[in-house]
Protein backbone atom coordinates (compact mmCIF):
# COMPACT_ATOMS: atom_id res chain seq x y z
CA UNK A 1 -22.97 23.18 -18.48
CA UNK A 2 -23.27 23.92 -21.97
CA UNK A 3 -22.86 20.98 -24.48
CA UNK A 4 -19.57 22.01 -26.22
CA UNK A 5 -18.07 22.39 -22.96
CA UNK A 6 -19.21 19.07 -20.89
CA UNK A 7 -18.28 17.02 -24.24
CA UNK A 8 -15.19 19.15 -24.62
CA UNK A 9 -14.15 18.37 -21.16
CA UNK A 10 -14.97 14.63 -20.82
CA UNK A 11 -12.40 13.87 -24.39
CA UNK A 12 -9.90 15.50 -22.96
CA UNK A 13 -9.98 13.90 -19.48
CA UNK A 14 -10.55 10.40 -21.19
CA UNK A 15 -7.69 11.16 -23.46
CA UNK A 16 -5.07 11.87 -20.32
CA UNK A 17 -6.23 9.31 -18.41
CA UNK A 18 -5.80 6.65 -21.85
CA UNK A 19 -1.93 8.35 -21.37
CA UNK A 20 -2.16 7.60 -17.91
CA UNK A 21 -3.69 4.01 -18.32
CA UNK A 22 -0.75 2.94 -20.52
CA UNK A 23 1.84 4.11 -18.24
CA UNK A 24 0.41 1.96 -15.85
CA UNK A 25 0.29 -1.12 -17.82
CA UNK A 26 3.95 -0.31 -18.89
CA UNK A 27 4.86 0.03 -15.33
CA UNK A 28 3.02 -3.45 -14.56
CA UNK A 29 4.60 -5.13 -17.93
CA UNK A 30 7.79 -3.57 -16.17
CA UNK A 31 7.33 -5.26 -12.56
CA UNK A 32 6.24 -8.84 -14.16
CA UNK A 33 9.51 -9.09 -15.71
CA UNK A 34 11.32 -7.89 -12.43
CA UNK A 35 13.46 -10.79 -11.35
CA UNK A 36 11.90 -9.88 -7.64
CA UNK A 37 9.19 -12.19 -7.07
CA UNK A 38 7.87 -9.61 -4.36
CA UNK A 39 7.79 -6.90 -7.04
CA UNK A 40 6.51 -9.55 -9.48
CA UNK A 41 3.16 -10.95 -7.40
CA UNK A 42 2.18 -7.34 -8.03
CA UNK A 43 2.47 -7.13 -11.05
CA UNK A 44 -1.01 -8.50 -12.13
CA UNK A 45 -3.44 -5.88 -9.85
CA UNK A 46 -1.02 -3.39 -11.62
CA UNK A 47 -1.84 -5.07 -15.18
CA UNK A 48 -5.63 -5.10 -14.57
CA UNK A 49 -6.15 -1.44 -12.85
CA UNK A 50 -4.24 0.03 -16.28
CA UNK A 51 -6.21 -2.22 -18.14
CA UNK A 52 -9.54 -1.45 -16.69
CA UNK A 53 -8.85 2.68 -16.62
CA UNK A 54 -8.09 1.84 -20.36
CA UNK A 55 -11.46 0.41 -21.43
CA UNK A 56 -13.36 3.24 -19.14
CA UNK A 57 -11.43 5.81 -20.85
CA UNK A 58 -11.67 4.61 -24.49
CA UNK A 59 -15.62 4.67 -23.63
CA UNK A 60 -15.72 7.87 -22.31
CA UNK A 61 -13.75 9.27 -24.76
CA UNK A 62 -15.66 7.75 -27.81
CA UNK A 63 -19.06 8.51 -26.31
CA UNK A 64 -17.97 12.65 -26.19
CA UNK A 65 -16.53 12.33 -29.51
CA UNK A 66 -19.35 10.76 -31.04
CA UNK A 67 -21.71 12.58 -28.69
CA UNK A 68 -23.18 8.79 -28.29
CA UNK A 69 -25.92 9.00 -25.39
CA UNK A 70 -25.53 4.56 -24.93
CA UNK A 71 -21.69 4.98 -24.70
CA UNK A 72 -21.58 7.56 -22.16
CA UNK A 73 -24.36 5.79 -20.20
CA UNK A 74 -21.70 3.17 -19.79
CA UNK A 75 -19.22 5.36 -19.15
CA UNK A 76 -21.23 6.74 -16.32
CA UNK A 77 -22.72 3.39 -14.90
CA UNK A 78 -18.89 2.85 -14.85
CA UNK A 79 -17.81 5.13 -12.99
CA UNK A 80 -20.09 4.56 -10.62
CA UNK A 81 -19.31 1.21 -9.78
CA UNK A 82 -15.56 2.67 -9.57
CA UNK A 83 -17.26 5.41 -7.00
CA UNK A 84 -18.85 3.02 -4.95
CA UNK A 85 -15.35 0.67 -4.55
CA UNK A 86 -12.98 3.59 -4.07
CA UNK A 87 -15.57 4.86 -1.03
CA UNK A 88 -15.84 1.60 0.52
CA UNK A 89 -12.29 0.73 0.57
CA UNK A 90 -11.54 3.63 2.29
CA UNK A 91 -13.54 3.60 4.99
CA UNK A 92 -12.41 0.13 5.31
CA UNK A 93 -9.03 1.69 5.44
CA UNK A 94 -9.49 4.12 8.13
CA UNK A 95 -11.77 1.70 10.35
CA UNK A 96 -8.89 -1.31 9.86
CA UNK A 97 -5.90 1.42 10.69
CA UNK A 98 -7.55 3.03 13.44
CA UNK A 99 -5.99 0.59 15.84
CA UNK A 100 -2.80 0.15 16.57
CA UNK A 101 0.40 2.54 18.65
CA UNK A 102 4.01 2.65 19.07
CA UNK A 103 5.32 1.62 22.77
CA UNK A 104 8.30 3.91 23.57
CA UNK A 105 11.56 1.64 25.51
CA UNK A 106 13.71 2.86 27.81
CA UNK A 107 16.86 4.73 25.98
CA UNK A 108 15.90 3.79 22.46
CA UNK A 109 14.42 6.88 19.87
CA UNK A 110 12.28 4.88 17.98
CA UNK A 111 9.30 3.24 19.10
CA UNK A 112 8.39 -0.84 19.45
CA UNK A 113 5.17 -2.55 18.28
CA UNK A 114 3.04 -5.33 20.00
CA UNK A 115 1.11 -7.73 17.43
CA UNK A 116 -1.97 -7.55 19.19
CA UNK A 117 -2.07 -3.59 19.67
CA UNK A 118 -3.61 -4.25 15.78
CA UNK A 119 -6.88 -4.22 14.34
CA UNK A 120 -8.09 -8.54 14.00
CA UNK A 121 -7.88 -8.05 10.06
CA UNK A 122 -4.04 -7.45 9.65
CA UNK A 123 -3.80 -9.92 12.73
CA UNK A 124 -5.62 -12.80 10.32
CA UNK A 125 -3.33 -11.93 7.17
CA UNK A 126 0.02 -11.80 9.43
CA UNK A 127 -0.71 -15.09 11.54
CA UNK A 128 -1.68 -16.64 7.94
CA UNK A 129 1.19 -19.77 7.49
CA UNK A 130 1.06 -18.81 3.75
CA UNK A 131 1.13 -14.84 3.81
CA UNK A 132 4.15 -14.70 5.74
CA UNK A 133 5.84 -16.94 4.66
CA UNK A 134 5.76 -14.53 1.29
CA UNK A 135 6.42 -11.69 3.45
CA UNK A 136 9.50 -12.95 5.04
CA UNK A 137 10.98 -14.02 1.91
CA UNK A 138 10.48 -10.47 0.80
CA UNK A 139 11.88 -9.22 4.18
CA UNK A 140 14.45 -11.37 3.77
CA UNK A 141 15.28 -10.66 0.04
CA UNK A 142 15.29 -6.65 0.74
CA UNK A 143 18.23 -6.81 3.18
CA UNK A 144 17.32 -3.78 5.23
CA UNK A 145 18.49 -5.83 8.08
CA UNK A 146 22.19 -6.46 6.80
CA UNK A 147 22.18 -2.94 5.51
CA UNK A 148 21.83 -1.27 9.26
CA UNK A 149 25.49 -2.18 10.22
CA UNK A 150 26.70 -0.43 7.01
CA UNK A 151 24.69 2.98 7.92
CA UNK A 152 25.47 2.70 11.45
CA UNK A 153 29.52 2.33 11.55
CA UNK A 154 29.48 2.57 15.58
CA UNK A 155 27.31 0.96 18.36
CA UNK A 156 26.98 4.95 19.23
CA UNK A 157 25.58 5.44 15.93
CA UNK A 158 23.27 2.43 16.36
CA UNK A 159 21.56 3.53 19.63
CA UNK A 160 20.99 7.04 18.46
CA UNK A 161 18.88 5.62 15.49
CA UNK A 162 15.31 6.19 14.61
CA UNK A 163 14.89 2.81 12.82
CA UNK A 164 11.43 1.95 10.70
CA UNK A 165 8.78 0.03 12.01
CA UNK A 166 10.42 -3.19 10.51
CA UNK A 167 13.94 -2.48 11.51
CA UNK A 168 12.92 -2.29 14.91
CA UNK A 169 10.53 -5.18 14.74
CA UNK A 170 12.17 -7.74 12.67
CA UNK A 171 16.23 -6.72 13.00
CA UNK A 172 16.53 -6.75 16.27
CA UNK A 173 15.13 -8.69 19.07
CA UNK A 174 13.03 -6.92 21.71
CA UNK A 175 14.54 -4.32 24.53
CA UNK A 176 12.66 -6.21 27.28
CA UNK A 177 14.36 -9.49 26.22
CA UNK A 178 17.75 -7.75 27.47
CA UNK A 179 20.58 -8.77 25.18
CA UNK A 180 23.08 -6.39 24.67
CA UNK A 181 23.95 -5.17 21.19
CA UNK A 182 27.68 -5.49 19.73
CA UNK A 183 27.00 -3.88 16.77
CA UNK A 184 23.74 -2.91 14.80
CA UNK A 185 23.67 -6.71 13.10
CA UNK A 186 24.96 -8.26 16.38
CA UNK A 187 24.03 -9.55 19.69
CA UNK A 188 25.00 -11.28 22.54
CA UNK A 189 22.91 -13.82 23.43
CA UNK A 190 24.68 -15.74 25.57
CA UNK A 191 22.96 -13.59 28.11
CA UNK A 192 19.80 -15.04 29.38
CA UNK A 193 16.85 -13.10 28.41
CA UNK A 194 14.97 -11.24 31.65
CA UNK A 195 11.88 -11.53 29.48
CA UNK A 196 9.51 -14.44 28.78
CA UNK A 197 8.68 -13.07 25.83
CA UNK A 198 8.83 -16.27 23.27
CA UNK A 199 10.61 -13.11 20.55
CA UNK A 200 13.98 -13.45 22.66
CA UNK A 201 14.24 -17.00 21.98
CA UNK A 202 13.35 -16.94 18.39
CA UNK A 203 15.90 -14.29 17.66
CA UNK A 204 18.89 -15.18 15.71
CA UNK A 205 22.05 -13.69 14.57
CA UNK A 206 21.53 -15.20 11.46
CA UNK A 207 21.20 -12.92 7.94
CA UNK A 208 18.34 -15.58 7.46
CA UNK A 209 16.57 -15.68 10.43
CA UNK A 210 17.31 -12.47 12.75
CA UNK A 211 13.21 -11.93 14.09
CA UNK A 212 11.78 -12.57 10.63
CA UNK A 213 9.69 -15.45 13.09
CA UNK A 214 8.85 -12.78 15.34
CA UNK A 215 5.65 -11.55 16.51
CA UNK A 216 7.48 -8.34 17.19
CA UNK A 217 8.45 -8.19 13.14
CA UNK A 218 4.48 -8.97 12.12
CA UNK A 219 4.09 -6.10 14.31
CA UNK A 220 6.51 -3.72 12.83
CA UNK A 221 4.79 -4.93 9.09
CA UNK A 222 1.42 -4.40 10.27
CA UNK A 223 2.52 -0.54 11.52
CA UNK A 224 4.15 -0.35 7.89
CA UNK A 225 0.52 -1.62 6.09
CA UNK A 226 -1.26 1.09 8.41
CA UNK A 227 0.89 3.97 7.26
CA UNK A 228 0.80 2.83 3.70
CA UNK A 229 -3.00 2.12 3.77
CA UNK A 230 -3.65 5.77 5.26
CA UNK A 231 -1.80 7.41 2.87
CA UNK A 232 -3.45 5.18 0.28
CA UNK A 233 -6.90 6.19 1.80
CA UNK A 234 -6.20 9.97 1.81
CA UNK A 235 -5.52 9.68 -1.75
CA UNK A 236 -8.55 7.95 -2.53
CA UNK A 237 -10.53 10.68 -0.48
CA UNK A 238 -8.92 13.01 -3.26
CA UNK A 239 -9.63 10.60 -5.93
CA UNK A 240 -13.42 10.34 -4.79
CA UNK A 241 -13.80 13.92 -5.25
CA UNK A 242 -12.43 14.55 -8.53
CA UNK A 243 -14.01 11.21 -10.42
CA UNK A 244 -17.38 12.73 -8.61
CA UNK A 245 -16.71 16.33 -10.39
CA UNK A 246 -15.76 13.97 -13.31
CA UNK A 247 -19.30 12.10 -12.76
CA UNK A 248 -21.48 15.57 -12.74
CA UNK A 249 -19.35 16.70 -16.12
CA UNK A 250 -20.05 13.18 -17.72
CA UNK A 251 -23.82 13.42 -16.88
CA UNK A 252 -24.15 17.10 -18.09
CA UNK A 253 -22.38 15.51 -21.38
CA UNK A 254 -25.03 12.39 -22.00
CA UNK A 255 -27.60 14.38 -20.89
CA UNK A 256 -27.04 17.07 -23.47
CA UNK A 257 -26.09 14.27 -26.00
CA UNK A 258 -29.48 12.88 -25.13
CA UNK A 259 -31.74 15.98 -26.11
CA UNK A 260 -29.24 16.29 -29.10
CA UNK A 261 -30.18 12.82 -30.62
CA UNK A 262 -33.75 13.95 -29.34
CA UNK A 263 -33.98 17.27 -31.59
CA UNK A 264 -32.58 15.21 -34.53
């Protein structure tokens, strides 16, 4: 690659991602003043990725403009370290999402999920006091539980349903534990539960407390964080290969800066 081109190329990249990098840390300055604190607690990792594809693209950008061999040596040593992270996350990803299946009940369109059907990693964050704690204020705070019985007018409506992973898991208790709905935020438990499932005891009525304790809801979050995390690790497959084109540009670039400063 010739050297107007590869410098050419490497400002121009560095100059959309700087674009890029500061709608990010808008986006994180706009999630830190959220009044959510679910939104909020992610608002710093938001904060420090714009902040960190900032500086890389400020050096990158400098070192083509200046043709600076040192700067672009950062830029590339970088990059590399970014490389390495985004590759190792994702196999992480696929090897900690690999487990983990839906268990189809009797009459019901959607599918229920079993806590232990998961890989140990998402079992050690869920069964973490702290964690879900967090995560069932957030659960709690979204009210996607409250919000069924307003989308599904009739019990009709209700059983015909394909609910999410964490409507199925934390809204409602169980199938096997037997209680018969009365609505889709509603059910009888004065029926004695034909399971011994511990979920059919800990499910309440309650806005507050419906299976937010459940093992059955950890489950249906843990199905949630495996389809999030594989979409998040196809992207970074995508990512990987266009920062490594990016890499091969911003080598041909220091390397022809290099023989520049050389001939001078």
């Amino acid at each position: 690659m010739g050297v107007g081109t590869s410098t050419f190329v490497i400002r121009w990249i560095n100059f959309l991602t700087m674009l890029l990098a500061i709608a990010v840390i808008i986006f994180g300055v706009w999630m830190s003043t959220h009044h959510d604190g679910c939104r909020r607690s992610l608002a710093l990792p938001v904060l420090g990725l714009g902040a960190f594809i900032f500086v890389i693209s400020i050096i990158g950008f400098l070192g083509a403009l200046k043709n600076s061999s040192i700067l672009l040596w950062i830029y590339l040593i970088m990059l590399c370290f970014i490389l390495v992270g985004i590759l190792v996350f994702t196999v992480l990803a696929f090897i900690v999402t690999n487990n983990g299946t839906g268990h189809s009940a009797p009459g019901l369109r959607y599918k229920e999920y079993q806590l232990q059907d998961y890989h140990s990693w998402f079992l050690k964050q869920l069964n973490n006091t702290h964690n879900w704690e967090h995560l069932k204020n957030c659960l709690v705070k979204s009210e996607d539980c409250n919000d069924l019985s307003k989308r599904y007018k009739t019990l009709k409506q209700y059983k015909l349903a394909k609910l999410s992973p964490i409507e199925a898991g934390c809204c409602r208790p169980p199938s096997e534990c037997g209680y018969p709905a009365v609505n889709a935020s509603y059910y009888d438990l004065s029926f004695h539960p034909i399971s011994s499932n511990k979920d059919c005891k800990l499910y309440k009525n309650s806005r507050a407390i419906k299976c937010y304790n459940c093992d059955s809801c950890k489950a249906g979050v843990a199905q949630y964080m495996k389809i999030e995390w594989r979409v998040v690790a196809i992207f970074n497959v995508i990512l990987f290969l266009l920062l490594a084109m990016i890499y091969f540009v911003g080598c041909c670039a220091r390397r022809n800066a290099a023989r520049g400063h050389s001939k001078v």
